[in-house]
Protein backbone atom coordinates (compact mmCIF):
# COMPACT_ATOMS: atom_id res chain seq x y z
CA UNK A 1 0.00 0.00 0.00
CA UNK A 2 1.37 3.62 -0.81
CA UNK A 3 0.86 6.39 1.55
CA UNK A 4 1.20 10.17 0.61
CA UNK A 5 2.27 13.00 2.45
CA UNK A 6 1.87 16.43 0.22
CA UNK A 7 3.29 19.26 1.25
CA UNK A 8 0.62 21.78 2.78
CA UNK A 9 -0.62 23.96 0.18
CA UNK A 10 -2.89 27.08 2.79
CA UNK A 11 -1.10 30.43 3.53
CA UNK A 12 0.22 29.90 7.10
CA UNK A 13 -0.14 26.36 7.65
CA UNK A 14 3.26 25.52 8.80
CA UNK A 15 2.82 21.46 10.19
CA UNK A 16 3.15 18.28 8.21
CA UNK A 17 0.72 15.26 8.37
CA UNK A 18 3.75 13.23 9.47
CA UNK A 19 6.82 13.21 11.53
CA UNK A 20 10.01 10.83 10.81
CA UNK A 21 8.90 8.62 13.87
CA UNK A 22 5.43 7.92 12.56
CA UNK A 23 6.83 7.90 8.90
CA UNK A 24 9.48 5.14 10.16
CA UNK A 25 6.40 3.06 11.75
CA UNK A 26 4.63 3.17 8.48
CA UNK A 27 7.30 2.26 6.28
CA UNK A 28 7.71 -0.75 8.22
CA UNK A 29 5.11 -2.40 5.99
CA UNK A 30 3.79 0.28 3.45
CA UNK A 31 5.64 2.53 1.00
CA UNK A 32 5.25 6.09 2.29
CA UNK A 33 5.90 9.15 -0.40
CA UNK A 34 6.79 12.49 0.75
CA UNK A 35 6.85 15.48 -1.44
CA UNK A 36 9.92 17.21 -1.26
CA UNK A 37 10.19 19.89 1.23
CA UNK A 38 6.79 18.97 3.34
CA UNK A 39 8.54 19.41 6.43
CA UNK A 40 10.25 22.24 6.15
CA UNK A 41 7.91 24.58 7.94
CA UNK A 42 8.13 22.53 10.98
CA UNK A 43 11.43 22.55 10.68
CA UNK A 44 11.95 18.78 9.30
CA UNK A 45 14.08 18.19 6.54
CA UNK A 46 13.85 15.50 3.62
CA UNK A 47 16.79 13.71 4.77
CA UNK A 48 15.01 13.45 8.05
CA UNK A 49 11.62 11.21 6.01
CA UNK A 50 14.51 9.66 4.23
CA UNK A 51 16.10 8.28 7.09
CA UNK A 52 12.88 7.03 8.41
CA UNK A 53 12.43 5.26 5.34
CA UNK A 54 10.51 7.43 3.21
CA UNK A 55 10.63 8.26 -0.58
CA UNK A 56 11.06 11.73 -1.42
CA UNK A 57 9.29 12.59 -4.35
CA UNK A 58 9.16 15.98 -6.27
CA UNK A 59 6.06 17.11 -7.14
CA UNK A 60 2.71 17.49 -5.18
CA UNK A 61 0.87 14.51 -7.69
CA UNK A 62 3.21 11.65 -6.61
CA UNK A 63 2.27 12.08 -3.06
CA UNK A 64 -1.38 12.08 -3.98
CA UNK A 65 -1.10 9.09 -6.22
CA UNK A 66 -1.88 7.21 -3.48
CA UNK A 67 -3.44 4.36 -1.94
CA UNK A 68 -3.63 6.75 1.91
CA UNK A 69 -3.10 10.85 1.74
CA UNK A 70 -2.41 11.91 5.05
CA UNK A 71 -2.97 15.76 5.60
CA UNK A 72 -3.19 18.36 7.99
CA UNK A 73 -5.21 20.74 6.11
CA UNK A 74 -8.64 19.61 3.66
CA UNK A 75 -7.74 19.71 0.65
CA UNK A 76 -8.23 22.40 -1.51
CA UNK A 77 -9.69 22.53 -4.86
CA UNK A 78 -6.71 21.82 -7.11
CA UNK A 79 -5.89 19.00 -4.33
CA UNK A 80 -9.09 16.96 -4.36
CA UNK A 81 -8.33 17.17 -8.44
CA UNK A 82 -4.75 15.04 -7.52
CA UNK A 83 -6.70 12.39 -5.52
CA UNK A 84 -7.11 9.21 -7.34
CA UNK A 85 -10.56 7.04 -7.22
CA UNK A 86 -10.65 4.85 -4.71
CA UNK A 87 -8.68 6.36 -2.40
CA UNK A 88 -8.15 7.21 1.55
CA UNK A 89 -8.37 10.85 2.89
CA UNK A 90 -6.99 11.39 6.29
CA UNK A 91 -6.74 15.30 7.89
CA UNK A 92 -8.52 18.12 9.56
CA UNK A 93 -11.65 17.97 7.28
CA UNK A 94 -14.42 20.70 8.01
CA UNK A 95 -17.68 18.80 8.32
CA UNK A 96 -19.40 22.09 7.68
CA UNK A 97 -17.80 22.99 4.37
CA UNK A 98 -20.49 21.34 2.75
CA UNK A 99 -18.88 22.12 -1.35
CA UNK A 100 -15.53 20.51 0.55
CA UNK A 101 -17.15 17.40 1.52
CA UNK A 102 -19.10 17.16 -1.16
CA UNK A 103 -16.45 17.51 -3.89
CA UNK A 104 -14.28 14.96 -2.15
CA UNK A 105 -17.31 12.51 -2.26
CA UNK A 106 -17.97 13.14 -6.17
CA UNK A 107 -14.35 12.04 -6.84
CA UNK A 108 -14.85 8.77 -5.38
CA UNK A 109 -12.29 9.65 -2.40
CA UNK A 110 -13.13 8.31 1.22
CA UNK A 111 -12.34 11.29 3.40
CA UNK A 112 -11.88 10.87 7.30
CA UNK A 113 -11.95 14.06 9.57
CA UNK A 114 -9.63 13.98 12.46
């Protein structure tokens, strides 16, 4: 299974959906993508995901070509466009952002709201 961590695309938003520790439990069994630079506004650097056992990958569409996308933020419009069929949404979704919620559904995307 492939899990995605993009970058964090909202003005402000400086966290990442995952650390090296949690990234290093996942990649035990599971190939975990991170796009390059995702950490760096909480002060984690690529080598750091690397380490943990973590592909870096360049661009924002690799990470969301995924089987799980784990983010902080909900996605935003161009986002939920990256999201293949079929697949697993984890992050801070807003229940009440009714468009949000429903645009995630129409793409076939299971979304969870932590």
């Amino acid at each position: 299974m492939k899990i995605g961590v993009p970058a964090e695309v909202r003005a402000g938003e400086t966290r990442v959906a995952a650390t090296p520790e949690t990234v290093k439990k996942l990649a035990a069994k599971h190939s975990v993508l991170v796009q390059a630079g995702a950490g760096a506004g909480s002060s984690i650097p690529d080598r750091d995901f690397e380490a943990a056992g973590a592909q870096i990958v360049a661009r924002a569409e690799a990470a969301y070509d995924a089987d799980i996308v784990l983010k902080v933020r909900a996605p935003e419009a161009a986002e939920i466009a990256m999201l293949k069929s079929g697949s697993v949404l984890l992050g801070l979704l807003n229940p009440y952002d009714s468009a949000g919620v429903e645009a995630i559904a129409k793409s076939g995307v299971t979304g969870f709201s932590m």
